[in-house]
C-alpha atoms as a PDB file:
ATOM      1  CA  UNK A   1       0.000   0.000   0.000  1.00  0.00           C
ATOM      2  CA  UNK A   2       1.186   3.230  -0.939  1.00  0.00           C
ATOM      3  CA  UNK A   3       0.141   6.176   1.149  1.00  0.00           C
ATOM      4  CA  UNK A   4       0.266   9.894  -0.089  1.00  0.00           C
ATOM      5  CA  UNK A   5       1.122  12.111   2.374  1.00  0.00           C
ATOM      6  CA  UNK A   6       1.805  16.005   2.411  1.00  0.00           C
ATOM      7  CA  UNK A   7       5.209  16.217   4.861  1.00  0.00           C
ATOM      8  CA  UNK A   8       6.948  13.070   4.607  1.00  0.00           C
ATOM      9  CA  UNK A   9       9.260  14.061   7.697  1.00  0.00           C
ATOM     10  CA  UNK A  10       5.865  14.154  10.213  1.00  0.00           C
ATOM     11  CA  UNK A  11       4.353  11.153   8.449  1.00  0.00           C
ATOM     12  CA  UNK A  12       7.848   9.215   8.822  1.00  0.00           C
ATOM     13  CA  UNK A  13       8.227  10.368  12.680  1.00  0.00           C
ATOM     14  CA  UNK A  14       4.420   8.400  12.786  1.00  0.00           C
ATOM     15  CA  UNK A  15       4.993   5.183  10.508  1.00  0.00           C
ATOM     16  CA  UNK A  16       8.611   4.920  12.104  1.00  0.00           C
ATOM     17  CA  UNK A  17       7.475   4.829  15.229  1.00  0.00           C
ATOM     18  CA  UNK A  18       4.441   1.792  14.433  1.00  0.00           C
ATOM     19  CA  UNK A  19       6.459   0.141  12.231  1.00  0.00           C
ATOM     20  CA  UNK A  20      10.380   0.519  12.962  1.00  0.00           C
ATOM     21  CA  UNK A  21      12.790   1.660  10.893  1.00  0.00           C
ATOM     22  CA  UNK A  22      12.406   1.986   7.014  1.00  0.00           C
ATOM     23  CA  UNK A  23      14.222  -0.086   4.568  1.00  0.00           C
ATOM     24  CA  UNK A  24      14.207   2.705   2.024  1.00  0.00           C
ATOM     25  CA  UNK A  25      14.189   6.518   3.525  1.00  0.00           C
ATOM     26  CA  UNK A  26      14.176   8.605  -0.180  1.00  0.00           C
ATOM     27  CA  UNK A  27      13.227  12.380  -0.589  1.00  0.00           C
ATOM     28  CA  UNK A  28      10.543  10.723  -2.736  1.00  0.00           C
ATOM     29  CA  UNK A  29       9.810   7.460  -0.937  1.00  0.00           C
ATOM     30  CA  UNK A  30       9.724   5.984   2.306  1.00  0.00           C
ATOM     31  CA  UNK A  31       9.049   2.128   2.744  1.00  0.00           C
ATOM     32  CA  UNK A  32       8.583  -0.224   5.139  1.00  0.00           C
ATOM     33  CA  UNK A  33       8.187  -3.583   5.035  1.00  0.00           C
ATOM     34  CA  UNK A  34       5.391  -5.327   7.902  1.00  0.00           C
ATOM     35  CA  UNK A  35       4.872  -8.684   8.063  1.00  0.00           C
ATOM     36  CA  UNK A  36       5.895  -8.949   4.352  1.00  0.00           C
ATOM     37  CA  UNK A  37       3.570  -6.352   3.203  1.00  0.00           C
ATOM     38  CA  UNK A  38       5.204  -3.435   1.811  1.00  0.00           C
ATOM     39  CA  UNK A  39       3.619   0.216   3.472  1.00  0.00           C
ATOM     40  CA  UNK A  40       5.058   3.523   1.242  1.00  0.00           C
ATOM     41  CA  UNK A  41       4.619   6.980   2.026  1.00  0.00           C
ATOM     42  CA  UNK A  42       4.496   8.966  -0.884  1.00  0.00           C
ATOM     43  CA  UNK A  43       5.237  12.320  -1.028  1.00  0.00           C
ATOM     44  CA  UNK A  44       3.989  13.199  -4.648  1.00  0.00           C
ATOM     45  CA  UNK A  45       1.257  11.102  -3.761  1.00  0.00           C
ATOM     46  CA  UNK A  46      -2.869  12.910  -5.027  1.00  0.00           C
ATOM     47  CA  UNK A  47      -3.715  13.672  -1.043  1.00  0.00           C
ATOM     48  CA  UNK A  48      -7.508  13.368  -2.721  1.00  0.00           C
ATOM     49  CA  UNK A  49      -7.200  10.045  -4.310  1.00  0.00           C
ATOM     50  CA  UNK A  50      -6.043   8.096  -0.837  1.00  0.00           C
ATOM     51  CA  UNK A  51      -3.627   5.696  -0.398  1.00  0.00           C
ATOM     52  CA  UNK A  52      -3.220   2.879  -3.302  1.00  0.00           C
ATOM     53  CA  UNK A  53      -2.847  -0.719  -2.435  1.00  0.00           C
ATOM     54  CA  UNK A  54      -0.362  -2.757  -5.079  1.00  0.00           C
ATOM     55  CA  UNK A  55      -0.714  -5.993  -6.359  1.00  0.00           C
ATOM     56  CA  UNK A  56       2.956  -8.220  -7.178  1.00  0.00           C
ATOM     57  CA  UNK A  57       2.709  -8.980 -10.850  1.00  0.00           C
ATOM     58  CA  UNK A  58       5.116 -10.937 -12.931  1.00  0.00           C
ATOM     59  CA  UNK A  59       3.971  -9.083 -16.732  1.00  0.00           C
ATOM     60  CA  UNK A  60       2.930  -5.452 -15.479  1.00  0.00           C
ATOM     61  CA  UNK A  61       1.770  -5.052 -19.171  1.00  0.00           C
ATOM     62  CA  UNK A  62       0.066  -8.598 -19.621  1.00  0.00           C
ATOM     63  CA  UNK A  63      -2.043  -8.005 -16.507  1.00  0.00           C
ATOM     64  CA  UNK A  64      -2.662  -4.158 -17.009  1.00  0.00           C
ATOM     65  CA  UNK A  65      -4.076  -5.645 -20.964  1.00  0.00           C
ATOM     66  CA  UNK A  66      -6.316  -7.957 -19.122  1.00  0.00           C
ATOM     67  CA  UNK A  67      -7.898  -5.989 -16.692  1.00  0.00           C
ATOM     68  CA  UNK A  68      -8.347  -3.352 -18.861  1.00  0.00           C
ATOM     69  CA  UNK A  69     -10.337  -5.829 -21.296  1.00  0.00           C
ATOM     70  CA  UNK A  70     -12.422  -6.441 -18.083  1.00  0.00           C
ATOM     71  CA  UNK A  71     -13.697  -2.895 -17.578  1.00  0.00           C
ATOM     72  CA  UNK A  72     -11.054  -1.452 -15.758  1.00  0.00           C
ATOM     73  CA  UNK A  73      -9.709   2.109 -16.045  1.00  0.00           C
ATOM     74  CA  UNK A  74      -6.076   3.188 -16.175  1.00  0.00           C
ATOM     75  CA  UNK A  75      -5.629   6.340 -13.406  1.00  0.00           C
ATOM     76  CA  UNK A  76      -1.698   5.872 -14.337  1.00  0.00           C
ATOM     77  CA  UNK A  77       0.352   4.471 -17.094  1.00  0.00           C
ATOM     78  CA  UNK A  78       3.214   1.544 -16.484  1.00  0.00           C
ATOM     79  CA  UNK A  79       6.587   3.673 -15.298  1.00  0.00           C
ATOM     80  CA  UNK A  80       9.530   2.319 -13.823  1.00  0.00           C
ATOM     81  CA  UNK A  81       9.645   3.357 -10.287  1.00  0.00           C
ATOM     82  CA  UNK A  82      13.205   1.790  -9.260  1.00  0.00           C
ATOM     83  CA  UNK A  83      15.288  -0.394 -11.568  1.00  0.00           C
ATOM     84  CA  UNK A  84      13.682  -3.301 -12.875  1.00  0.00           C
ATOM     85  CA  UNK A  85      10.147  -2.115 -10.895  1.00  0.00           C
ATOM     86  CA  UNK A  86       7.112  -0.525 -13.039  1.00  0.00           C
ATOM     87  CA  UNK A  87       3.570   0.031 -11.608  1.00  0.00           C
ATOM     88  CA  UNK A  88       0.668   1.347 -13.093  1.00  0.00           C
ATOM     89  CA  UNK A  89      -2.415   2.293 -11.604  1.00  0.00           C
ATOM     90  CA  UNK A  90      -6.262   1.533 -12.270  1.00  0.00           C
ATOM     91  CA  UNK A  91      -9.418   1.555 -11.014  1.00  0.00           C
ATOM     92  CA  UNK A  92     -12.620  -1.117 -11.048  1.00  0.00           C
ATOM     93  CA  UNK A  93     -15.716   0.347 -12.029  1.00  0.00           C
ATOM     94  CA  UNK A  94     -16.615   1.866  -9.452  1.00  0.00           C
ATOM     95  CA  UNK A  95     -13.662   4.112  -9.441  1.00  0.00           C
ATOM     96  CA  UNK A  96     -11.686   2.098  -6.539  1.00  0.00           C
ATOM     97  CA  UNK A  97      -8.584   2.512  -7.238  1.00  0.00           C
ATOM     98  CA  UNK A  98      -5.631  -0.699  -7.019  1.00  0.00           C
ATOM     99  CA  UNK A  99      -1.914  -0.577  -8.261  1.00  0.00           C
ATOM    100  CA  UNK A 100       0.165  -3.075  -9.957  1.00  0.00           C
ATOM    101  CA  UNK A 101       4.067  -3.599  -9.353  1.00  0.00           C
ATOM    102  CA  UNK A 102       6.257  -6.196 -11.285  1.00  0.00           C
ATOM    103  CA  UNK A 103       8.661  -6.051 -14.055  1.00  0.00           C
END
């Protein structure tokens, strides 16, 4: 789950202290990883859109084609977010909005 958030220094002080210390601390990401589940805070993050929960994909493309065939929207388009990582972002139809992450 990635979580926007509008001063990543206040919002790290909070997640830091429920969740320990971050694996990756970037001026543009913050992660942590809980129980195996990875929790971002997101700086650049839409404040109005909410936080975003991902989905591990092998074929960020192949899925994105086959949800999309299902009615699905695309909110974002397939980027690379870290080397070898893309995500994209979509929404069902009724405008919930999910992530995918994978290569």
């Amino acid at each position: 789950m990635v979580v926007p958030v509008s001063d990543l220094g206040s919002a790290k002080s909070t997640y830091t202290a429920l969740f320990g210390a971050p694996h990756t601390d970037e001026p543009y990401y913050v992660g942590y990883s809980v129980d195996g589940f990875e929790v971002g805070l997101n700086p650049q993050g839409d404040m109005a859109d909410g936080p975003v929960v991902f989905t591990d994909v092998d074929d960020v493309d192949s899925v994105r084609t086959a949800l999309l065939a299902t009615g699905a929207t695309e909110r974002s388009a397939p980027r690379e977010v870290a080397p070898g990582v893309r995500v994209c972002v979509l929404a069902d139809s009724d405008g919930n909005r999910f992530g995918l992450r994978g290569k």
